[in-house]
Protein backbone atom coordinates (compact mmCIF):
# COMPACT_ATOMS: atom_id res chain seq x y z
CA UNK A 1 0.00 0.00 0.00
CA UNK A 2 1.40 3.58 -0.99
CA UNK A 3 1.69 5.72 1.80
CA UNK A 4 1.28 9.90 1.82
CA UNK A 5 2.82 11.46 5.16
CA UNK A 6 0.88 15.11 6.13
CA UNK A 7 2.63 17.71 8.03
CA UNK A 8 1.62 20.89 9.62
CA UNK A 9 3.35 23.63 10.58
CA UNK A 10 2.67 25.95 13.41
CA UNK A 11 -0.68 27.21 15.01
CA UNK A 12 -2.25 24.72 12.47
CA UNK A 13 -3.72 22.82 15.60
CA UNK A 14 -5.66 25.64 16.33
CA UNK A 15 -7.90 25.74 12.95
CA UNK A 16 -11.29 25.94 13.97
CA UNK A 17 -10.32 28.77 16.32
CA UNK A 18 -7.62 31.09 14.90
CA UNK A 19 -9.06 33.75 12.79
CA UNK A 20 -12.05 31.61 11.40
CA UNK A 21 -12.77 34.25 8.86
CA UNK A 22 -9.31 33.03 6.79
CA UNK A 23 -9.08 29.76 7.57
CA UNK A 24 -13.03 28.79 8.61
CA UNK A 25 -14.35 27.10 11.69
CA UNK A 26 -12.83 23.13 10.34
CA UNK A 27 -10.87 21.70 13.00
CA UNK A 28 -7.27 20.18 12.11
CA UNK A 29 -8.56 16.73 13.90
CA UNK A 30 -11.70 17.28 11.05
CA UNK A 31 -9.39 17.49 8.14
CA UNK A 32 -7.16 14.58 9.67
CA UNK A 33 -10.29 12.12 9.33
CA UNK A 34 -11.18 13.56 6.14
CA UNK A 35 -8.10 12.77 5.23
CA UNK A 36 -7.85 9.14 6.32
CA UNK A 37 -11.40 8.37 4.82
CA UNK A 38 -9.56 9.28 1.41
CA UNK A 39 -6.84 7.01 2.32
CA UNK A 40 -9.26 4.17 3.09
CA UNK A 41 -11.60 4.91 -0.10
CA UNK A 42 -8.67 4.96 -2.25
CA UNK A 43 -6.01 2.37 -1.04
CA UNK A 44 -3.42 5.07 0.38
CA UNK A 45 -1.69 4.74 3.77
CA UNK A 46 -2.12 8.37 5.51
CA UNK A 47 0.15 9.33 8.06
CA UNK A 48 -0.99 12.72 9.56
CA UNK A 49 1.00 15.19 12.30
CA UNK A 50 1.16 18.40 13.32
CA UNK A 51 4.11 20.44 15.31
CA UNK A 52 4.66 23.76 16.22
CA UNK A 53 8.51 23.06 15.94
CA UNK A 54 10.65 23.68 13.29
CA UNK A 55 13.27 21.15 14.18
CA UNK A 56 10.39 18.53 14.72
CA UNK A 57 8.68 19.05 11.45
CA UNK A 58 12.42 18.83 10.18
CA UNK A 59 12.22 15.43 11.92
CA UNK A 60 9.20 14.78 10.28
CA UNK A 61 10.11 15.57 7.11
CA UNK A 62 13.32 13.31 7.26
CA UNK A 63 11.14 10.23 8.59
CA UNK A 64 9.06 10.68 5.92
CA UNK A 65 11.53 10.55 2.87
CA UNK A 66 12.79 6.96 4.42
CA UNK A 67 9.01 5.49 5.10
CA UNK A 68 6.40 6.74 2.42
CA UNK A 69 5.98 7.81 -1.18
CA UNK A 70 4.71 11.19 -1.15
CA UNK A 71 4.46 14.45 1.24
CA UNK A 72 2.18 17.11 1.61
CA UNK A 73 3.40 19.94 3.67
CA UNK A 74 1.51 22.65 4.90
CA UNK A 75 4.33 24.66 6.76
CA UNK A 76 2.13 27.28 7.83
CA UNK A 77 4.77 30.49 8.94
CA UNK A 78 7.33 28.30 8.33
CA UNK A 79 6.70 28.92 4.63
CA UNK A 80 8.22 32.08 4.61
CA UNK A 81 11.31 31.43 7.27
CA UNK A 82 12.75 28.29 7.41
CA UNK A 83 15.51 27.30 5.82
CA UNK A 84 15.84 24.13 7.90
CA UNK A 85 12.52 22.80 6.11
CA UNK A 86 13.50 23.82 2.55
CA UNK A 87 17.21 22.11 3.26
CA UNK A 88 15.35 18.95 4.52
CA UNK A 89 12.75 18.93 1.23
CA UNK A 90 15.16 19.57 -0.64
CA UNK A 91 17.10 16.70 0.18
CA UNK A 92 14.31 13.66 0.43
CA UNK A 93 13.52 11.68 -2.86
CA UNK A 94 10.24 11.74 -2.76
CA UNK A 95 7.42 14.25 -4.48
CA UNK A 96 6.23 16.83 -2.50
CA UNK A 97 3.03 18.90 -2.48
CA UNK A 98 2.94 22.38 -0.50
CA UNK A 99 -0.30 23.43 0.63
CA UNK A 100 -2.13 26.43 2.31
CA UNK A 101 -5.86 26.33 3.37
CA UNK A 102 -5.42 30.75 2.30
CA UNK A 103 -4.10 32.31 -0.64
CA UNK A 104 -1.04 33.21 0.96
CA UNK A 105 -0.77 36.28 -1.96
CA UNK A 106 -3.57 37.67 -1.34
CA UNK A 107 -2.84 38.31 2.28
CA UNK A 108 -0.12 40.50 4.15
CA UNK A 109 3.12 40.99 1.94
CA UNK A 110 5.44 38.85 3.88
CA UNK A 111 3.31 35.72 2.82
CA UNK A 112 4.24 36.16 -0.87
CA UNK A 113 7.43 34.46 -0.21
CA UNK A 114 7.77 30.85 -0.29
CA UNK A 115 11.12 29.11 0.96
CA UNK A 116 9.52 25.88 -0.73
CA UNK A 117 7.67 26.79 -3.73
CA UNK A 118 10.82 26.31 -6.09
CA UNK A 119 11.14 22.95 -5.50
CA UNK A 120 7.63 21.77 -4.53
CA UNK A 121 6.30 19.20 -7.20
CA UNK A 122 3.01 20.94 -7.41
CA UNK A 123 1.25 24.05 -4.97
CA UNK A 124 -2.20 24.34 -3.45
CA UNK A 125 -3.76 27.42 -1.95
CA UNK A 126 -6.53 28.92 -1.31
CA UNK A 127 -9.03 26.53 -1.65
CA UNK A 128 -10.00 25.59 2.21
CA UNK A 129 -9.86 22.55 4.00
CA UNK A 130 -10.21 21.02 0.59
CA UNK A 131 -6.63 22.06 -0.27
CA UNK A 132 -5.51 18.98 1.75
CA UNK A 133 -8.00 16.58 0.02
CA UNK A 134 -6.95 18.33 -3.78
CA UNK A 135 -3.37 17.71 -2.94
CA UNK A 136 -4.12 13.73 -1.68
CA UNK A 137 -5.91 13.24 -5.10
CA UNK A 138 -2.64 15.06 -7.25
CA UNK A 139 -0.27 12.84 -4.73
CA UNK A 140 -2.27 9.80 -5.44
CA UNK A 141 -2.53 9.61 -8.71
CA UNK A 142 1.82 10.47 -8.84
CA UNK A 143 2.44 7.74 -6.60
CA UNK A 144 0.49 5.03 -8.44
CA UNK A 145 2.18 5.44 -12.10
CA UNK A 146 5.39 5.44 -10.35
């Protein structure tokens, strides 16, 4: 069975919450279980976490590019600062999808800058809680030609 690991950046566990009028009232544990009912439906192993530290994520990140197929990364802030999480993206063999639930350019200036973009296999914004499930169809589909 393919697997897809998901990892989220910072304040990300507290969708639902945080400024519902950008990011809407969906939980993160919502969009994890939406998530893993597309795994089941479609024969994909997902492995879902969530940190609010860099160096974890990094750790995450790493794990990932030894133990599944595919990643999609929503970095959250850590889009626009960290170095550490391009360097480790950079260096795992496996496709990657970066993902925001907002149009990050549509928002405040310092969110038009993407540490990841360049070498991100494909990008999703703006599109909601559904960015996660767009991204697991694009990631599926990848993993199962190759």
């Amino acid at each position: 069975m393919k697997k897809i690991a998901i990892i989220n950046g910072p304040n990300l566990n507290l969708l639902g919450t945080r400024e519902p009028e950008i990011y809407g009232y969906t939980t993160l544990k919502d969009i994890e279980n939406e998530c893993l009912q597309f795994g089941k439906d479609n024969g994909v192993e997902i492995i879902f976490n969530q940190s609010n530290l860099e160096g974890e994520i990094v750790n995450l990140i790493q794990h990932a590019s030894q133990n599944t197929d595919a990643i999609i990364i929503n970095a959250a802030a850590y889009t626009h600062t960290s170095v550490a999480i391009y360097d480790a993206l950079k260096a795992s063999p496996i496709p990657f999808v970066e993902i925001h639930i907002s149009n990050p350019h549509a928002r405040e200036e310092f969110r038009h800058f993407s540490y990841i973009s360049k070498i991100a296999d494909g990008i999703i914004a703006g599109f909601g809680k559904d960015s996660y499930i767009i991204a697991l169809q694009a990631l599926a589909q990848k993993i199962a030609s190759s």
